[in-house]
PDB file of N, CA and C in Angstrom:
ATOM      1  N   UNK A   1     -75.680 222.156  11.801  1.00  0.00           N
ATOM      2  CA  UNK A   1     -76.051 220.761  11.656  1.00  0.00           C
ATOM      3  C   UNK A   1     -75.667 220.030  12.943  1.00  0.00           C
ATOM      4  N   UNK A   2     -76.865 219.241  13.656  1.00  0.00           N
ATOM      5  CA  UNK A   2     -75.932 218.286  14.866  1.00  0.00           C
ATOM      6  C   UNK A   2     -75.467 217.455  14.527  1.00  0.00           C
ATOM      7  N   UNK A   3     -74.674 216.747  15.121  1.00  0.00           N
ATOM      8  CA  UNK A   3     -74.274 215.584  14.966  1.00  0.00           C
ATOM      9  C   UNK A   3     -74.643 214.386  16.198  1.00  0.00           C
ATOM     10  N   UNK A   4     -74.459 213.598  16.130  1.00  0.00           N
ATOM     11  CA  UNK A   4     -74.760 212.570  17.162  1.00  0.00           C
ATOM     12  C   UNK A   4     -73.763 211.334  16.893  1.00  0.00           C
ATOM     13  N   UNK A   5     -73.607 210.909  18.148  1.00  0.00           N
ATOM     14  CA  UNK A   5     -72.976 209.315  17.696  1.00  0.00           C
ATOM     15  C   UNK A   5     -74.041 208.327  17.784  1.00  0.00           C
ATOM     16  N   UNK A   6     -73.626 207.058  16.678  1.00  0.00           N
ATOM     17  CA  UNK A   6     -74.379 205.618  17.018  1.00  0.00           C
ATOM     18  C   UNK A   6     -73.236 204.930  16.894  1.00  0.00           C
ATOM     19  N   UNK A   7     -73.683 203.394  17.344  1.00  0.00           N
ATOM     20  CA  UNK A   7     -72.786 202.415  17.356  1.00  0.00           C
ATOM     21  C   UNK A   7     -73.328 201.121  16.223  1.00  0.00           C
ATOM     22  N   UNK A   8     -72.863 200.517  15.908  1.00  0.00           N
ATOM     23  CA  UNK A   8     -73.026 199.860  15.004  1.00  0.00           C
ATOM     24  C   UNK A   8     -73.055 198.499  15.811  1.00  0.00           C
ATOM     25  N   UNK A   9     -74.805 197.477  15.971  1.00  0.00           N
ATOM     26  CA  UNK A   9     -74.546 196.328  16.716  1.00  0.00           C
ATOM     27  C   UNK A   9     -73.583 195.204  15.520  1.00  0.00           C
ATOM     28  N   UNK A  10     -73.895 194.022  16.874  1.00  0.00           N
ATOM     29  CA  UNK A  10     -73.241 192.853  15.886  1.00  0.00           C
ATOM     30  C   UNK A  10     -73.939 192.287  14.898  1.00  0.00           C
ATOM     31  N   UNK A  11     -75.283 192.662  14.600  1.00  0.00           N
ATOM     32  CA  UNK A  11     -75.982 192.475  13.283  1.00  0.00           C
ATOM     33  C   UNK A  11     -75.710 193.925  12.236  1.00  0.00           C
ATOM     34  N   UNK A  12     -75.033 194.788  12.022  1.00  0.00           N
ATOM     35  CA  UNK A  12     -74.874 195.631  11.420  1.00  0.00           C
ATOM     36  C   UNK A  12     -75.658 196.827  11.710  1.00  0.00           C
ATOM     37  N   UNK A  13     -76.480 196.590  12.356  1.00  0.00           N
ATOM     38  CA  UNK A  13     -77.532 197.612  12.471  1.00  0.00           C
ATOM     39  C   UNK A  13     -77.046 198.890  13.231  1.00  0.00           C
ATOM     40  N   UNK A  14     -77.742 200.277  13.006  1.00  0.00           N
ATOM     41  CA  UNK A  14     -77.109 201.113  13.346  1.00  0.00           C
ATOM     42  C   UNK A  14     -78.404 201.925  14.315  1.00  0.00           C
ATOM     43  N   UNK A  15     -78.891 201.931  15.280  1.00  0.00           N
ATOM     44  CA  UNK A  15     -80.202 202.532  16.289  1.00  0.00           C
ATOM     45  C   UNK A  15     -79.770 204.171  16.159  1.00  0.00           C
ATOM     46  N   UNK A  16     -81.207 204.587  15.413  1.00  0.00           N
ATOM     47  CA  UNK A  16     -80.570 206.571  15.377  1.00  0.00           C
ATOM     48  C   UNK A  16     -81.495 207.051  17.214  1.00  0.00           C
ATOM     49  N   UNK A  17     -81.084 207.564  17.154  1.00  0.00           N
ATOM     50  CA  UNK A  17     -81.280 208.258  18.841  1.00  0.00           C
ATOM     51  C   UNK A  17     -82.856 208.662  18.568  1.00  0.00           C
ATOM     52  N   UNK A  18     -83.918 208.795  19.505  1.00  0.00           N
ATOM     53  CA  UNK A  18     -85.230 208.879  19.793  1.00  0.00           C
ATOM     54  C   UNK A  18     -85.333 210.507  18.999  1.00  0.00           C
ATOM     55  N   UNK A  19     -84.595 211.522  19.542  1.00  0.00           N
ATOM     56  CA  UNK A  19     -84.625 212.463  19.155  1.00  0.00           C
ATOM     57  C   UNK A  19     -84.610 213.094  17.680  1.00  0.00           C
ATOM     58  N   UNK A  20     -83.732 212.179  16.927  1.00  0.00           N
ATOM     59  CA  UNK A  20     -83.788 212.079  15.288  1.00  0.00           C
ATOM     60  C   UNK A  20     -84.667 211.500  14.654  1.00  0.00           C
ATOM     61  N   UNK A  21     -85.090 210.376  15.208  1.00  0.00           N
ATOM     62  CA  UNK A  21     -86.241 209.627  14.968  1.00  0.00           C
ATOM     63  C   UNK A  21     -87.613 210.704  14.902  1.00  0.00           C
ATOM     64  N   UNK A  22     -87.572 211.237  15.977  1.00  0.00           N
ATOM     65  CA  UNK A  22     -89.001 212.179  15.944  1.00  0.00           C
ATOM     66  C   UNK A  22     -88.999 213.194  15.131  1.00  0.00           C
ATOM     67  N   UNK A  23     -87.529 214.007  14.749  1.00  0.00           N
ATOM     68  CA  UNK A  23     -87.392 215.125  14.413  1.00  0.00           C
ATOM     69  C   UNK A  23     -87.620 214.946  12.476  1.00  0.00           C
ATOM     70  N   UNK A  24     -87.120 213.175  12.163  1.00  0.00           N
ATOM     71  CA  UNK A  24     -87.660 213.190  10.561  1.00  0.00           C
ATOM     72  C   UNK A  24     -88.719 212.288  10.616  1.00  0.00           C
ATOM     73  N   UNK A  25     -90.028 211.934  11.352  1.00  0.00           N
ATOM     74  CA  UNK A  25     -90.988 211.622  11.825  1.00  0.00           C
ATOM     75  C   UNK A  25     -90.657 210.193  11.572  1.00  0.00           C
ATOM     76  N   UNK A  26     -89.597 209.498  11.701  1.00  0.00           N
ATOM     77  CA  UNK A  26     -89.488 208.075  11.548  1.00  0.00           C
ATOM     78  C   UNK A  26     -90.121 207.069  12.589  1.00  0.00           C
ATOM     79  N   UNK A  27     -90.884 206.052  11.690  1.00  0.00           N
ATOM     80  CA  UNK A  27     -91.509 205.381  12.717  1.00  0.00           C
ATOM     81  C   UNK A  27     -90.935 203.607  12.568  1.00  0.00           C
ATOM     82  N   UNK A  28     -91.340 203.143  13.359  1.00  0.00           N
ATOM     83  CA  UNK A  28     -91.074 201.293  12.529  1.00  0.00           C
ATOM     84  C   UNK A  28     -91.217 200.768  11.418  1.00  0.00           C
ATOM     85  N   UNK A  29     -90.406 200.572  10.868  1.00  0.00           N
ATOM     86  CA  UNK A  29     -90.761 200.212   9.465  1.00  0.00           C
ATOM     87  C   UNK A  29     -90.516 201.039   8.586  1.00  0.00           C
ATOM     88  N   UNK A  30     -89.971 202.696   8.840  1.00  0.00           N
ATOM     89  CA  UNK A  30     -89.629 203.390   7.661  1.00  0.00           C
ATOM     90  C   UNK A  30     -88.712 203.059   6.904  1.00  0.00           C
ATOM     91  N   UNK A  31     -88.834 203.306   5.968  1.00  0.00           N
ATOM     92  CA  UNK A  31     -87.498 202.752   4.869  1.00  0.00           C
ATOM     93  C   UNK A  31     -86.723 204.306   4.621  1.00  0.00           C
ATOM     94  N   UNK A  32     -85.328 204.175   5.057  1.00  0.00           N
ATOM     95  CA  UNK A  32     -84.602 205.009   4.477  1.00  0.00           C
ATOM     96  C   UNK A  32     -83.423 204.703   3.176  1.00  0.00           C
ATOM     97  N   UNK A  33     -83.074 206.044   2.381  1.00  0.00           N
ATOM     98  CA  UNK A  33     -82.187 205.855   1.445  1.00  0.00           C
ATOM     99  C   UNK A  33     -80.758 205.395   2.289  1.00  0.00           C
ATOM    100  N   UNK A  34     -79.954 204.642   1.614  1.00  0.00           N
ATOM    101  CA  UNK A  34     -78.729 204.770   2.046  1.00  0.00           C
ATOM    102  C   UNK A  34     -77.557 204.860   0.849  1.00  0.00           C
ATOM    103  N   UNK A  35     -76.928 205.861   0.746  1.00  0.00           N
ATOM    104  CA  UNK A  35     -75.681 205.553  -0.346  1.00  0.00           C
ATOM    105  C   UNK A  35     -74.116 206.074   0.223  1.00  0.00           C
ATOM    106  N   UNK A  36     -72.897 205.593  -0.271  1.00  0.00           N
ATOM    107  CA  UNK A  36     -72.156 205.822   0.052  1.00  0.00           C
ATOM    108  C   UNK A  36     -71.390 207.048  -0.380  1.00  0.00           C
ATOM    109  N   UNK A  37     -71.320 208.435   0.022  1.00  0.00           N
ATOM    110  CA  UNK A  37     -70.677 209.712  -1.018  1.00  0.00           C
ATOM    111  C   UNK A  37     -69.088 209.829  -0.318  1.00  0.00           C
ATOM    112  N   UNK A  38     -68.030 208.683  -0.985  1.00  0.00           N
ATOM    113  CA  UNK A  38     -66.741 209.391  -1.688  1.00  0.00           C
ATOM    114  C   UNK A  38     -66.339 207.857  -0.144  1.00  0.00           C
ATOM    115  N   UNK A  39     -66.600 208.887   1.043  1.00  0.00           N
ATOM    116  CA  UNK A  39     -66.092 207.639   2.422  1.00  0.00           C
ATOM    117  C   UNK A  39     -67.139 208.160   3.649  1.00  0.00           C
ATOM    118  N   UNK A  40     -68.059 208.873   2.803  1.00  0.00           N
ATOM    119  CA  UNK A  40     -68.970 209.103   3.666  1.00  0.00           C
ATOM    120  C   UNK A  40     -70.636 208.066   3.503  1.00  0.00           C
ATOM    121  N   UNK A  41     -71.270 208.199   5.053  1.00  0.00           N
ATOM    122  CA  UNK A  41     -72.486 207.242   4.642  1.00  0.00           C
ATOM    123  C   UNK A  41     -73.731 207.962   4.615  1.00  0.00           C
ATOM    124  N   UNK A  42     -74.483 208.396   3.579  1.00  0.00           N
ATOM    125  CA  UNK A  42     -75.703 209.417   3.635  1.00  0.00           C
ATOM    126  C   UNK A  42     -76.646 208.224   3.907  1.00  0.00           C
ATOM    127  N   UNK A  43     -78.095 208.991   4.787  1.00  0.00           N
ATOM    128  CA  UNK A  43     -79.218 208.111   5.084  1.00  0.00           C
ATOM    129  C   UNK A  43     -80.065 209.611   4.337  1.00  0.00           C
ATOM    130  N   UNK A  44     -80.952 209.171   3.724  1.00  0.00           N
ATOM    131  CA  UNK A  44     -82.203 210.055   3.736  1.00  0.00           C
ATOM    132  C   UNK A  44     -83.739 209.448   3.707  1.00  0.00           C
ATOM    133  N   UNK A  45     -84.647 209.984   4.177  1.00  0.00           N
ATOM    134  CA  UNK A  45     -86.281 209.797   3.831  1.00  0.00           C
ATOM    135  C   UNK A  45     -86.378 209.418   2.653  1.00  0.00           C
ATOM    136  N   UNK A  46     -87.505 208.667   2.331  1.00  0.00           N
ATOM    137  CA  UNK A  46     -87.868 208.337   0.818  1.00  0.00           C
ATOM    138  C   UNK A  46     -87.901 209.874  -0.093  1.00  0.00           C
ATOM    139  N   UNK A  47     -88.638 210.768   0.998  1.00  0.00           N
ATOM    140  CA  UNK A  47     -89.448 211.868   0.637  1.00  0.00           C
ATOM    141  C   UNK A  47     -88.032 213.086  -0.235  1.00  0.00           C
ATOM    142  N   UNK A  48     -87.070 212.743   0.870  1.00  0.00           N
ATOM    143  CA  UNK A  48     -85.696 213.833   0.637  1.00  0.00           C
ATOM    144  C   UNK A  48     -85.281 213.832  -0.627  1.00  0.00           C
ATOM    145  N   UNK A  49     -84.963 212.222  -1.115  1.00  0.00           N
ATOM    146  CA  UNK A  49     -84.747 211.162  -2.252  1.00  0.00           C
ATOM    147  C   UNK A  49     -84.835 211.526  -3.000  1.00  0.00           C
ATOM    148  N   UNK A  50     -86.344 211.940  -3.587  1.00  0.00           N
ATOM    149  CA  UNK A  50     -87.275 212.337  -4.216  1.00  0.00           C
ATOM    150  C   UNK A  50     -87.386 213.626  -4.735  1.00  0.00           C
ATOM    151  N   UNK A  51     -87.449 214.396  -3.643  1.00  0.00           N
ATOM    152  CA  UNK A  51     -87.639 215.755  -3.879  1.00  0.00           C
ATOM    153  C   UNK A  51     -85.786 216.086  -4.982  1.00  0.00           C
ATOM    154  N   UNK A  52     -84.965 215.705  -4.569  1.00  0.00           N
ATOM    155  CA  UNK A  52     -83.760 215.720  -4.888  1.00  0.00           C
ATOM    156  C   UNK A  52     -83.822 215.281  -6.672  1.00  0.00           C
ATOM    157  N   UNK A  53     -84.696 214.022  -6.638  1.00  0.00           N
ATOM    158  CA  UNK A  53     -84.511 213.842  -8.132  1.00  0.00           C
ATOM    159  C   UNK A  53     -84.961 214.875  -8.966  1.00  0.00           C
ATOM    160  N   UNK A  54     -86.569 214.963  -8.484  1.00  0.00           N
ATOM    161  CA  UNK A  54     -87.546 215.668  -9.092  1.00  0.00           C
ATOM    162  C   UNK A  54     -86.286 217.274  -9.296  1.00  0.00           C
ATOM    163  N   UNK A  55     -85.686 217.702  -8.741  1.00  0.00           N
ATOM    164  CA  UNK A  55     -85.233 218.938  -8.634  1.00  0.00           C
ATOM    165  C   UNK A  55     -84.019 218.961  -9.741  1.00  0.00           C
ATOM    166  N   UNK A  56     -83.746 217.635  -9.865  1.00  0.00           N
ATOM    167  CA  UNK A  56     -82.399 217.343 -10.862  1.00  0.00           C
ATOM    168  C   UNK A  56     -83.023 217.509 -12.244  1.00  0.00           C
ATOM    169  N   UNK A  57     -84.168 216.926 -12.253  1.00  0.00           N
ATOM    170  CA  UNK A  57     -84.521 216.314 -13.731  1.00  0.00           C
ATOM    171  C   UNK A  57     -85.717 217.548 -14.104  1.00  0.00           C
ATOM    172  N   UNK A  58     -86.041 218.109 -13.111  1.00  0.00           N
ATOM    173  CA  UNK A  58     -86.518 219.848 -13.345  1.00  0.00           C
ATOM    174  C   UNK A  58     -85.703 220.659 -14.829  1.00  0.00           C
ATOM    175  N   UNK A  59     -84.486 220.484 -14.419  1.00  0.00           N
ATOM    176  CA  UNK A  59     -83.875 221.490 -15.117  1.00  0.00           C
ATOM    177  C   UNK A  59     -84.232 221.275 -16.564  1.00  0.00           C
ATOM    178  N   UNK A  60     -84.487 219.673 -16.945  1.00  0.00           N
ATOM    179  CA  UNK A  60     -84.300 219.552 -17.894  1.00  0.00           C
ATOM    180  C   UNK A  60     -86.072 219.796 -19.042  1.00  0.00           C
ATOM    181  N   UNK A  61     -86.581 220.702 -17.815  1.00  0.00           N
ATOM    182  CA  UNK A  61     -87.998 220.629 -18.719  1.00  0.00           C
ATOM    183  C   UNK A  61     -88.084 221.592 -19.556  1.00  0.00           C
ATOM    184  N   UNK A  62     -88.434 221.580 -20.778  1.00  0.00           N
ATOM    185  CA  UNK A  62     -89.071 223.081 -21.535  1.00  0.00           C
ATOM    186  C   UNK A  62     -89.848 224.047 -20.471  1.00  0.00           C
ATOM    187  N   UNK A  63     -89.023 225.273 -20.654  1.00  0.00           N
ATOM    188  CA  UNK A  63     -89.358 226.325 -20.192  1.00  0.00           C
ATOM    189  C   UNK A  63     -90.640 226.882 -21.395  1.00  0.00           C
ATOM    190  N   UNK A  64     -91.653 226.909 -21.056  1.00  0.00           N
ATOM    191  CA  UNK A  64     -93.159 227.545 -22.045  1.00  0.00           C
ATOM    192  C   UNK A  64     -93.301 226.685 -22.848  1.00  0.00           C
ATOM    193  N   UNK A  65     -93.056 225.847 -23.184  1.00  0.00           N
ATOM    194  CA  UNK A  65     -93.658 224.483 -24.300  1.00  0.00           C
ATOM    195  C   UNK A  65     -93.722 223.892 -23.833  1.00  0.00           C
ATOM    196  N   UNK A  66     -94.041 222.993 -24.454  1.00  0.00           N
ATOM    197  CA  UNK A  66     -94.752 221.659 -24.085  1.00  0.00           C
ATOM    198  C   UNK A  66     -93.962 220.543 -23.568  1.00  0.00           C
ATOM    199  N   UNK A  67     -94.144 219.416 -22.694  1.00  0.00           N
ATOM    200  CA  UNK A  67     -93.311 218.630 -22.483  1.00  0.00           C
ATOM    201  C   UNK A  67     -92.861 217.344 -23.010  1.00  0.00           C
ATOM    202  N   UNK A  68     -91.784 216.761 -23.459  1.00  0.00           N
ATOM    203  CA  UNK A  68     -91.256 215.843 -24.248  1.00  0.00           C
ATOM    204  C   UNK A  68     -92.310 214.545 -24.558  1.00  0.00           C
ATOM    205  N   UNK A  69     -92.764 214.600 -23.588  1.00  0.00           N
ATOM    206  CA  UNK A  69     -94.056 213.303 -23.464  1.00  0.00           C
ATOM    207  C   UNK A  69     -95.054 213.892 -24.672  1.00  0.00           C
ATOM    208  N   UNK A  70     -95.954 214.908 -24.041  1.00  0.00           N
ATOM    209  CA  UNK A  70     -96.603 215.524 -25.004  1.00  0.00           C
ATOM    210  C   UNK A  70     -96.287 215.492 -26.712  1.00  0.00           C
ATOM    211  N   UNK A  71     -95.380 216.158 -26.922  1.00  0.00           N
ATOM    212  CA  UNK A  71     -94.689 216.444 -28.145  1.00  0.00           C
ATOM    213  C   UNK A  71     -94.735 214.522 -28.824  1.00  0.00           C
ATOM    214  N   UNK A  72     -93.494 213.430 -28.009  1.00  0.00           N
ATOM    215  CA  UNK A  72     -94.105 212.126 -28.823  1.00  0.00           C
ATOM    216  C   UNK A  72     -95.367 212.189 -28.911  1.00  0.00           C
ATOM    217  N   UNK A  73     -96.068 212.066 -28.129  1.00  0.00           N
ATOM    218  CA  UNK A  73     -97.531 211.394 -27.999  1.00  0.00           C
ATOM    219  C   UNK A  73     -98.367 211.991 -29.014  1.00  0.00           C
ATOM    220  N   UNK A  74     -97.869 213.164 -30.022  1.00  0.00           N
ATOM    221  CA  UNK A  74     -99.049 214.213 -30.385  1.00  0.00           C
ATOM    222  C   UNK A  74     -98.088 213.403 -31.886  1.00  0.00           C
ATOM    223  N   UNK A  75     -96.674 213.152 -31.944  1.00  0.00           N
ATOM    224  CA  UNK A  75     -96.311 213.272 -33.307  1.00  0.00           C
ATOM    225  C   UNK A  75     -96.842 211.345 -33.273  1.00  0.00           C
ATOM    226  N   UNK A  76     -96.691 210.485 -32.700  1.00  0.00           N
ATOM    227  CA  UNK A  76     -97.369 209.291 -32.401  1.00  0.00           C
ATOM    228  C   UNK A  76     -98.841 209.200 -32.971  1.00  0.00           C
ATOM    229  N   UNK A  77    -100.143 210.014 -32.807  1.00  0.00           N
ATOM    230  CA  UNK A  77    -101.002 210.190 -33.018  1.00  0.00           C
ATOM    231  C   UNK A  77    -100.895 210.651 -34.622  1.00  0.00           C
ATOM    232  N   UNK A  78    -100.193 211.631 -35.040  1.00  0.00           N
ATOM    233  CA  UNK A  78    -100.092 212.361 -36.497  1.00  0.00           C
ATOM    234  C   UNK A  78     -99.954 210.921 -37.260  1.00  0.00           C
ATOM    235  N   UNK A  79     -98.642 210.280 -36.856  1.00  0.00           N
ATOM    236  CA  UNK A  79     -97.821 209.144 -38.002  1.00  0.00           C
ATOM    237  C   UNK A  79     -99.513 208.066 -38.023  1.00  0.00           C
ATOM    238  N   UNK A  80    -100.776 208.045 -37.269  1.00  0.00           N
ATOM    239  CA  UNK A  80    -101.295 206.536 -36.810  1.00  0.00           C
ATOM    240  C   UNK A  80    -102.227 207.557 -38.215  1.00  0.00           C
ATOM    241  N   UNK A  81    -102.767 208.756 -38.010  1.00  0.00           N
ATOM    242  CA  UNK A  81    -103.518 209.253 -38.311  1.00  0.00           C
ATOM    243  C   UNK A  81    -103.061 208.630 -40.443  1.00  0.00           C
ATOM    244  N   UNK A  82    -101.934 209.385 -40.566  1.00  0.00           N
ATOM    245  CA  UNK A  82    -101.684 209.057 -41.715  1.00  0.00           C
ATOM    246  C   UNK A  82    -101.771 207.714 -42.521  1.00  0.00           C
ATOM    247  N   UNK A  83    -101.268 206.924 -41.388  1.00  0.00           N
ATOM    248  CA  UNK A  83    -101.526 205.618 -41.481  1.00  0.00           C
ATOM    249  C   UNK A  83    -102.584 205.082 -42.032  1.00  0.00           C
ATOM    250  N   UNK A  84    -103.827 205.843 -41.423  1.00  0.00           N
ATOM    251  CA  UNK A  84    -105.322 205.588 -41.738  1.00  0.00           C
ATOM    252  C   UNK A  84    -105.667 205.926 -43.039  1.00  0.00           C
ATOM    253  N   UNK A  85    -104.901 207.186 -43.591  1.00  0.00           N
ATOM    254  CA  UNK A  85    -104.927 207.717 -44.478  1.00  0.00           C
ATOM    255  C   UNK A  85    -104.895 207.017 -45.699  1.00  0.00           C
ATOM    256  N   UNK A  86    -103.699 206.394 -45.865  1.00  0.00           N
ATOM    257  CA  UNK A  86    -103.421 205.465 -46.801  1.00  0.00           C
ATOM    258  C   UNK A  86    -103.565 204.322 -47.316  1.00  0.00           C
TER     259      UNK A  86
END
């Protein structure tokens, strides 16, 4: 992993070096994540963000069935159906 230094101006702002800039294709105006982990300061891409959630909330899908959405939406449809019924 490299590292690099920045300096922090007197508006808070922190300028990442040309070379980092190109290397996570950042242009003007990109919006990055920022959070604080423990006393450390993480920056990431929207894209990193993302991929990170999607990978968290993965775990939690049915493996060969159907997905939680599905399953309401089908027992949602049954209860309207009955509904009609009566």
């Amino acid at each position: 992993m490299e590292q690099f230094t920045v300096r922090l101006d007197g508006s808070g702002r922190i300028l990442l070096p040309a070379k980092v800039r190109k290397q996570l294709e950042l242009q003007q105006g990109s919006v990055l994540i920022a959070r604080v982990d423990k006393e450390r300061l993480v920056l990431e891409t929207r894209s990193r963000a993302l991929r990170e959630v999607q990978a968290y909330f993965s775990k939690f899908r049915p493996t060969g069935g159907k997905l939680l959405s599905e399953e309401l939406i089908e027992e949602r449809r049954e209860e309207a159906r009955r509904e009609l019924e009566d």
